[in-house]
N, C-alpha and C. Protein backbone atom coordinates (compact mmCIF):
# COMPACT_ATOMS: atom_id res chain seq x y z
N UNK A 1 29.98 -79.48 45.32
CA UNK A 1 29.26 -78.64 44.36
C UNK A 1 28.19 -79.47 43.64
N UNK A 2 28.59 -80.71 43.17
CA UNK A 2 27.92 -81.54 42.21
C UNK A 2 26.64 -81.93 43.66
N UNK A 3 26.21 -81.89 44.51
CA UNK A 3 25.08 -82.02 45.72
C UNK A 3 24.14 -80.91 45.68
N UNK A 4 24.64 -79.85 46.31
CA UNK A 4 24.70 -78.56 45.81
C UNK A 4 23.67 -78.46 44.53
N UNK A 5 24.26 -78.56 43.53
CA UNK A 5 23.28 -78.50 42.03
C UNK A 5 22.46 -79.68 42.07
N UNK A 6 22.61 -80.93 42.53
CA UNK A 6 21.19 -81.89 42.11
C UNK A 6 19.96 -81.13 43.22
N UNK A 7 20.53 -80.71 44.32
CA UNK A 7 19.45 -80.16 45.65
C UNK A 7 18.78 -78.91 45.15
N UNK A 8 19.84 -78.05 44.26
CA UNK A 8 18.88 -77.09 43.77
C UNK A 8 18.12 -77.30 42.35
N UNK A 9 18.29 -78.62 41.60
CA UNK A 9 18.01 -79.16 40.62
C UNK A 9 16.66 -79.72 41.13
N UNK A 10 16.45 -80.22 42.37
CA UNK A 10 15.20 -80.94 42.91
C UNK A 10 14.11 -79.65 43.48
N UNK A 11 14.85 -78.61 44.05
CA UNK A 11 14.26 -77.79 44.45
C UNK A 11 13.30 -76.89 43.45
N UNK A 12 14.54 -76.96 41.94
CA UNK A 12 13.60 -75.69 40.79
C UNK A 12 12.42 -77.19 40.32
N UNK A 13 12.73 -77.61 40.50
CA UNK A 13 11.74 -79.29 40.42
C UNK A 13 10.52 -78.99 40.81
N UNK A 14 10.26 -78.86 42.48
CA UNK A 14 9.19 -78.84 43.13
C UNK A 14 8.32 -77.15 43.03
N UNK A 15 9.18 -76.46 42.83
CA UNK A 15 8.97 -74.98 42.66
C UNK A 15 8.39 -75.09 41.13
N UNK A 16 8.60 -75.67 40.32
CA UNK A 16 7.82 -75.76 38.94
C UNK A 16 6.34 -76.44 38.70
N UNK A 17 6.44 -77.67 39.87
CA UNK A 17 4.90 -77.88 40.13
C UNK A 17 4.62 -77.13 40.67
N UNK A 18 5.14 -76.64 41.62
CA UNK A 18 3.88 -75.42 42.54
C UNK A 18 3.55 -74.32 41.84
N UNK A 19 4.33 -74.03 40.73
CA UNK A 19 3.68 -72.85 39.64
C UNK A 19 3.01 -73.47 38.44
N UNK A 20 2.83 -74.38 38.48
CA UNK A 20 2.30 -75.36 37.56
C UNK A 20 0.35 -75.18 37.81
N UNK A 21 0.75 -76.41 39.09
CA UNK A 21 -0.29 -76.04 40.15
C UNK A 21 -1.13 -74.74 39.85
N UNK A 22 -0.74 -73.59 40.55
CA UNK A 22 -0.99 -72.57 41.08
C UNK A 22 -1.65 -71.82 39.69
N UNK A 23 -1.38 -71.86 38.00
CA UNK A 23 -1.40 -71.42 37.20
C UNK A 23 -2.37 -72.21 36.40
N UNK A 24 -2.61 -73.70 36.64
CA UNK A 24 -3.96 -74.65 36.40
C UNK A 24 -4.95 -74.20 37.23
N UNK A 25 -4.96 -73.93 38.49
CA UNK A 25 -6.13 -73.08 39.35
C UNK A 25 -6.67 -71.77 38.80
N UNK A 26 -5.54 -71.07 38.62
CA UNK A 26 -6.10 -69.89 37.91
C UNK A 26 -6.40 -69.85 36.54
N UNK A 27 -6.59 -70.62 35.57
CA UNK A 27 -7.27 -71.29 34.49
C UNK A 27 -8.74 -71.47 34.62
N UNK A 28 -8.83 -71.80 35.72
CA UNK A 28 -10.47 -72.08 36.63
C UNK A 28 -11.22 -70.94 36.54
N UNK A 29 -12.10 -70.64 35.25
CA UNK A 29 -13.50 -69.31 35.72
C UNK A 29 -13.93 -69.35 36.53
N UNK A 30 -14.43 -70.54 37.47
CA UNK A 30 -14.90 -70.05 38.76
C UNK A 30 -14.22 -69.32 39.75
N UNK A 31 -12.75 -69.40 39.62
CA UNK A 31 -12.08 -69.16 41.25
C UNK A 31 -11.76 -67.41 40.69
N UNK A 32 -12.40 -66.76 39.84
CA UNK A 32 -12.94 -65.74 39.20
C UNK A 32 -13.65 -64.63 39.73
N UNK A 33 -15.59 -65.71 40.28
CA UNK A 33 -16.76 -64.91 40.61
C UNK A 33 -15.97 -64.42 42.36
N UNK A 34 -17.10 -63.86 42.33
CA UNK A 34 -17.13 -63.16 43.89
C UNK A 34 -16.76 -63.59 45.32
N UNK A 35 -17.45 -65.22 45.15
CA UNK A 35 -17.57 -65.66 46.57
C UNK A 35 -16.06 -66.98 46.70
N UNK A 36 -15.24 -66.47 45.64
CA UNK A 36 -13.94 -67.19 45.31
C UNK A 36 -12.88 -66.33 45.69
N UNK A 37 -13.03 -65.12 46.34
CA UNK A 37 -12.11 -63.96 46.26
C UNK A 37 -11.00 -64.37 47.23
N UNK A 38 -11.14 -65.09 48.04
CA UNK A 38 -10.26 -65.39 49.25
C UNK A 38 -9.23 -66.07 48.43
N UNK A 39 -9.85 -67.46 47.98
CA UNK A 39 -8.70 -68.46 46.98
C UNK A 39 -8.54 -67.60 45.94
N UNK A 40 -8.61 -66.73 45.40
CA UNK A 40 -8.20 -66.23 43.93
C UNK A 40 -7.12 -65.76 44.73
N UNK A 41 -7.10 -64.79 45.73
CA UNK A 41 -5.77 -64.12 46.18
C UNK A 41 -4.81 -65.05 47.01
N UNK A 42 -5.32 -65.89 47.41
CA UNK A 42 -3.97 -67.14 48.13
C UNK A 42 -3.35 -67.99 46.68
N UNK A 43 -4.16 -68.04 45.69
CA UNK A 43 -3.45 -68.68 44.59
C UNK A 43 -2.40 -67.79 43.71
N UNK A 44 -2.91 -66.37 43.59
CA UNK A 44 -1.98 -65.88 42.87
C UNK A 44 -0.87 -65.49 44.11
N UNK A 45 -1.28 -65.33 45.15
CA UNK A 45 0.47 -64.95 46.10
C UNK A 45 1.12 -66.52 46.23
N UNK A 46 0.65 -67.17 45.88
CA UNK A 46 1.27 -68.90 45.69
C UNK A 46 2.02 -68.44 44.24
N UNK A 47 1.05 -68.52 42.91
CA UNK A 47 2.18 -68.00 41.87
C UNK A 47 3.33 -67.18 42.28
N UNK A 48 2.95 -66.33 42.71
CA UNK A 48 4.15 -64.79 42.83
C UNK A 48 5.25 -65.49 43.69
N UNK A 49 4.98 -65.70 44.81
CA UNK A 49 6.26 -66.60 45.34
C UNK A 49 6.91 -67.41 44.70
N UNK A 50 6.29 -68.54 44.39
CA UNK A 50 6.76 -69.44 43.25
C UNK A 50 7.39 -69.16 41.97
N UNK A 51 7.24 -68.41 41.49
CA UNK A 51 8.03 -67.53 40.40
C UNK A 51 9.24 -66.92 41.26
N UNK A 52 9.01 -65.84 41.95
CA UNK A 52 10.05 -65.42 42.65
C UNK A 52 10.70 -66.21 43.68
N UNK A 53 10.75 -67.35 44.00
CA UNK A 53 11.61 -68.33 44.52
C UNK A 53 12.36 -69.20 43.72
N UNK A 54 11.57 -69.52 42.45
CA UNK A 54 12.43 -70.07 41.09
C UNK A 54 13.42 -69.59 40.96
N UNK A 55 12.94 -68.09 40.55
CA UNK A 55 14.03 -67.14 39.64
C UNK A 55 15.28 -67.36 40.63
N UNK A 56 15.28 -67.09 41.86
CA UNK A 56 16.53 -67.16 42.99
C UNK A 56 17.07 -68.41 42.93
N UNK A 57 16.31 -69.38 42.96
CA UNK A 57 17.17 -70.73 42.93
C UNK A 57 17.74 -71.34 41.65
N UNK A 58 16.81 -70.68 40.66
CA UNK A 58 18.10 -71.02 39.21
C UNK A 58 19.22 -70.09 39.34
N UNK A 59 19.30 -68.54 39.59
CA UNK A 59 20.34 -67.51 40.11
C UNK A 59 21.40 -68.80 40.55
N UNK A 60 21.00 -69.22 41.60
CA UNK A 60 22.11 -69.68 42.89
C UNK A 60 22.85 -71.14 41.95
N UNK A 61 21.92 -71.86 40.88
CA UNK A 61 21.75 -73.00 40.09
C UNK A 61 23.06 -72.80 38.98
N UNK A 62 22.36 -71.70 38.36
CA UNK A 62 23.70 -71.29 37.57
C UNK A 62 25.31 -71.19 38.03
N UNK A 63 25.07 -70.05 39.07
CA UNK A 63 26.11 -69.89 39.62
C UNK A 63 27.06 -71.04 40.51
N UNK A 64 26.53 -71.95 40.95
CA UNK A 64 27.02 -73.20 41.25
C UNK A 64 27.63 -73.79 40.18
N UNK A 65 26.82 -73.97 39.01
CA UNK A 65 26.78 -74.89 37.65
C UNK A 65 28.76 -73.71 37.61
N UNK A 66 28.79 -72.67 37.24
CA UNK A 66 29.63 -72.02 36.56
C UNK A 66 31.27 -72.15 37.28
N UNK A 67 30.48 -72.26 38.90
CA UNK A 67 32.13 -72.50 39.54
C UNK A 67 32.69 -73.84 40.02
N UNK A 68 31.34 -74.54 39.40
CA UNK A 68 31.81 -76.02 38.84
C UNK A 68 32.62 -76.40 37.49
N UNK A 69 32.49 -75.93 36.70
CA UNK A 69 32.71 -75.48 35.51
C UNK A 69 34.43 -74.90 35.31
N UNK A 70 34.14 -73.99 36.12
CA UNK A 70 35.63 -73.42 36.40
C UNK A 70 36.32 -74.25 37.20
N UNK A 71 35.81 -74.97 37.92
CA UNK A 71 36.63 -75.87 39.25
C UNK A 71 37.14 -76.76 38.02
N UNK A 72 36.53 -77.67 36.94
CA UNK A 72 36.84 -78.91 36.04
C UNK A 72 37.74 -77.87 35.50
N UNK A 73 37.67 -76.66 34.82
CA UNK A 73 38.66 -76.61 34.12
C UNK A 73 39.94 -75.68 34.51
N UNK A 74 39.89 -75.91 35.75
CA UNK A 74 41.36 -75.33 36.46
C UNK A 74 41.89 -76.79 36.78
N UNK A 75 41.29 -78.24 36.88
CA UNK A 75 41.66 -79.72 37.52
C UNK A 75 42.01 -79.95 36.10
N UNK A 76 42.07 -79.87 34.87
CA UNK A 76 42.13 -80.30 33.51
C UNK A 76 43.27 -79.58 32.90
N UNK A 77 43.55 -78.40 33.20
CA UNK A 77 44.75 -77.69 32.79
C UNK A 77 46.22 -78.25 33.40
């Protein structure tokens, strides 16, 4: 379990720069005008994934964390 949570601990890791990333680009007025339209829409479906791949891997993060949690305190009783 304790693998498990550092792998999804590294994973909400790299998934936080890539929305990091992805949300400093779109800060950019240029990637805005007209002849930017291609990268404006590959950056925000980069956000949208990235958000929605977070949200799932803290889901799975927690839920690891909790039946770890329960595992220590069924070994402690």
């Amino acid at each position: 379990i304790r693998k498990t949570l550092t792998q999804l601990e590294n994973k909400m890791d790299k998934l936080g720069v890539a929305l990091a990333e992805a949300e400093e680009q779109l800060a950019d007025n240029s990637l805005y005008e007209a002849e930017n339209k291609a990268k404006l829409n590959e950056v925000l479906a980069l956000q949208a994934s990235s958000k929605s791949e977070l949200e799932e891997v803290e889901m799975e993060w927690m839920s690891a964390q909790e039946e770890l949690e329960q595992m220590e305190l069924e070994f402690n009783q």
